[in-house]
Protein backbone atom coordinates (compact mmCIF):
# COMPACT_ATOMS: atom_id res chain seq x y z
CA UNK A 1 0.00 0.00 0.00
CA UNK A 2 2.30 2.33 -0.84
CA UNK A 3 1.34 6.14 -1.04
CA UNK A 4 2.02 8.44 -3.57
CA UNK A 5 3.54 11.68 -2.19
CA UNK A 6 3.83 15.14 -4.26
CA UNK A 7 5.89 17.09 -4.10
CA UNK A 8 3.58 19.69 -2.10
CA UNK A 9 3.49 17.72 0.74
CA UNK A 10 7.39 18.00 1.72
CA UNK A 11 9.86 20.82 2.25
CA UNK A 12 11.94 21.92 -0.45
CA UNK A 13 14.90 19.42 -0.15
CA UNK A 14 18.25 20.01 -1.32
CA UNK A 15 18.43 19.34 -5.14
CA UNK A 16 21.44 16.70 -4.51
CA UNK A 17 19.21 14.25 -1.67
CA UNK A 18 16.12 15.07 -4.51
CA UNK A 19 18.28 13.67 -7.00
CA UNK A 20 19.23 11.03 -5.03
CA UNK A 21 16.25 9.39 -4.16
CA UNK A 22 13.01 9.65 -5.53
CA UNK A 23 9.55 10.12 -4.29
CA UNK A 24 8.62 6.39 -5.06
CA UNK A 25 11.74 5.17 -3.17
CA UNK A 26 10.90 7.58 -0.40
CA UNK A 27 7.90 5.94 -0.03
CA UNK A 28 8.74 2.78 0.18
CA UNK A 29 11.37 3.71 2.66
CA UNK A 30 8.18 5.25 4.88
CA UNK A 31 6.42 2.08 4.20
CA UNK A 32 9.19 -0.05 5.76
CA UNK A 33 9.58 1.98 8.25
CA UNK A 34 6.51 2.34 9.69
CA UNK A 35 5.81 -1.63 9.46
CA UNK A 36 8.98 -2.17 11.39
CA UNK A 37 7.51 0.00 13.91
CA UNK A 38 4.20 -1.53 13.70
CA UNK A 39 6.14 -4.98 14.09
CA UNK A 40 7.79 -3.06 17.72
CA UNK A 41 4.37 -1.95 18.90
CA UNK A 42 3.00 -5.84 18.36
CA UNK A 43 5.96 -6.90 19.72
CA UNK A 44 5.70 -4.96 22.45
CA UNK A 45 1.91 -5.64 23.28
CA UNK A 46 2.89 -9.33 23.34
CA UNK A 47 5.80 -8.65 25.87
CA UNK A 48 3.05 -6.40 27.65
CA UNK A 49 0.67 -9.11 27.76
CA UNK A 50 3.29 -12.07 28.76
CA UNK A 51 4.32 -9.89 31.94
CA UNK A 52 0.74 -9.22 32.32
CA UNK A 53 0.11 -13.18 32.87
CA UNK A 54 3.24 -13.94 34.81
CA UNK A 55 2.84 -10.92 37.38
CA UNK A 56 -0.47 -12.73 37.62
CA UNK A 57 0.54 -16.49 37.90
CA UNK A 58 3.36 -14.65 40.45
CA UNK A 59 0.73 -13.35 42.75
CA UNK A 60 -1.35 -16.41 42.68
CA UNK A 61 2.14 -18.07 43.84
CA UNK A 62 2.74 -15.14 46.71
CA UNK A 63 -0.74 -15.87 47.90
CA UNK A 64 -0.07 -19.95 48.11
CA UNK A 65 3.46 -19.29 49.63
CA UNK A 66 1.61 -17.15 52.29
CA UNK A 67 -0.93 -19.83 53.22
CA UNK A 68 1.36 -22.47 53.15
CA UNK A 69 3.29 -20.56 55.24
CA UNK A 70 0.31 -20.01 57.98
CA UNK A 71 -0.40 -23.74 57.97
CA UNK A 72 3.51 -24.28 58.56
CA UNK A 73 3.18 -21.84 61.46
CA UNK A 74 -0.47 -23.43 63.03
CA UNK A 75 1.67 -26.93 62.83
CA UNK A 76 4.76 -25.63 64.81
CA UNK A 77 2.69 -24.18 67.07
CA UNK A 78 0.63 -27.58 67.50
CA UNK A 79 3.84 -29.31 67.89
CA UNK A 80 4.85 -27.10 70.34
CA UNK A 81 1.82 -27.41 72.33
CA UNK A 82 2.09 -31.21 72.05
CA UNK A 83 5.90 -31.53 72.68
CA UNK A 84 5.09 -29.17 76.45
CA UNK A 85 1.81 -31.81 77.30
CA UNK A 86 4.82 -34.81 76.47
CA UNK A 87 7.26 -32.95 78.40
CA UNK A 88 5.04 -32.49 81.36
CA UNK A 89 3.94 -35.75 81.68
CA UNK A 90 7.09 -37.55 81.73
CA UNK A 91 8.25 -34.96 84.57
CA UNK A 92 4.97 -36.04 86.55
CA UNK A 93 5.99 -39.69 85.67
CA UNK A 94 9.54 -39.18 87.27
CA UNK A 95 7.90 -37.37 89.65
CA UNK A 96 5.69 -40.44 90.72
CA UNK A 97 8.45 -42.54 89.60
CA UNK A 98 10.80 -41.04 92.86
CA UNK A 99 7.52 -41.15 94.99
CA UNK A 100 7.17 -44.96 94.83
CA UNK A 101 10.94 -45.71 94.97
CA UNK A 102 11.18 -43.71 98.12
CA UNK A 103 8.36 -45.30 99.78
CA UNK A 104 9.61 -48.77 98.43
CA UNK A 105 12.77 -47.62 99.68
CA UNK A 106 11.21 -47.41 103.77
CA UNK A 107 9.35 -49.99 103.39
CA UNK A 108 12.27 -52.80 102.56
CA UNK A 109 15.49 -52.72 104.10
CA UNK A 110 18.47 -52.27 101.50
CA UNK A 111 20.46 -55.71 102.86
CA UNK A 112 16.82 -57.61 103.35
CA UNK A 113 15.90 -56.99 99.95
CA UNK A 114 19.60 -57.99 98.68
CA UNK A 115 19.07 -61.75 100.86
CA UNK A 116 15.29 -61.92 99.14
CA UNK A 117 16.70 -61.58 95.67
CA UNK A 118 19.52 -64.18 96.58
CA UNK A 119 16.99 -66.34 97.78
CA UNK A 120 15.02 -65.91 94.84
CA UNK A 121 17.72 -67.08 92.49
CA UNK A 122 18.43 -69.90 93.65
CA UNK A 123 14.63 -70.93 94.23
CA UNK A 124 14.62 -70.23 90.17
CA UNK A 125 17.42 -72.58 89.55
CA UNK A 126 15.93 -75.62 91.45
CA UNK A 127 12.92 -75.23 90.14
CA UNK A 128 14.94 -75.15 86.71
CA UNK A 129 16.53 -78.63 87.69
CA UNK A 130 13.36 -79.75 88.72
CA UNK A 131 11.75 -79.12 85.20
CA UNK A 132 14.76 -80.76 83.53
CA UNK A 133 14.05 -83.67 85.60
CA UNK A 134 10.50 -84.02 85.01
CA UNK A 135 11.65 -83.51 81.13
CA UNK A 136 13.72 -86.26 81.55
CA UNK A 137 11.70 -88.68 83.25
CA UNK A 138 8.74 -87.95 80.68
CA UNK A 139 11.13 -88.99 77.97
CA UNK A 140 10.72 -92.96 77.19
């Protein structure tokens, strides 16, 4: 679509560019000029529009990251909760734990309770022989 140009339209140009190129070739240069520029604009509506979607898809990210990062938070703090309760038990279990071994403690004398487990042993090994008897005499 190339447009024809008079003369009219221009400034007087200096006879030597006149000469030079003509107003056909002048045109064409417009021509190719301006769809070179119109080539910039769509290329820059399409940059326009691709930063358009990823400053979208980027905020859609931002908002995730922030709830993910509230859930991570709720869970710590659940764990912490959780971890105190564990940590408080096991001190009232050592608690009770030193309770009963001090009252076990009155209740049997230290070198008594060292002559009961004695005496427990060896009531454990005869009644081991005994079994391997009875074994025995079962045996045909």
């Amino acid at each position: 679509m190339a447009q024809k140009f008079t003369k009219t339209k221009f400034k007087k140009l200096d006879p030597k560019i006149e000469k030079m190129l003509s107003m056909n070739e002048v045109g064409v240069l417009l021509e190719n000029i301006n769809d070179n520029i119109k080539l910039v604009a769509e290329g820059h509506l399409d940059l326009k529009r691709g930063i358009d979607n990823l400053s979208g898809r980027m905020d859609k990210l931002e908002n995730r990251f922030d709830t993910l990062e509230m859930r991570v938070y709720s869970v710590e703090q659940e764990m912490k909760s959780g971890f105190k309760t564990i940590i408080d038990f096991m001190h009232e279990i050592d608690s009770e734990a030193t309770k009963i071994k001090k009252k076990l403690e009155a209740k049997v004398d230290k070198g008594e309770y060292i002559i009961i487990e004695q005496r427990v042993a060896t009531l454990e090994l005869q009644v081991n022989d005994c079994q391997k008897m009875i074994d025995a005499a079962k045996k045909p």
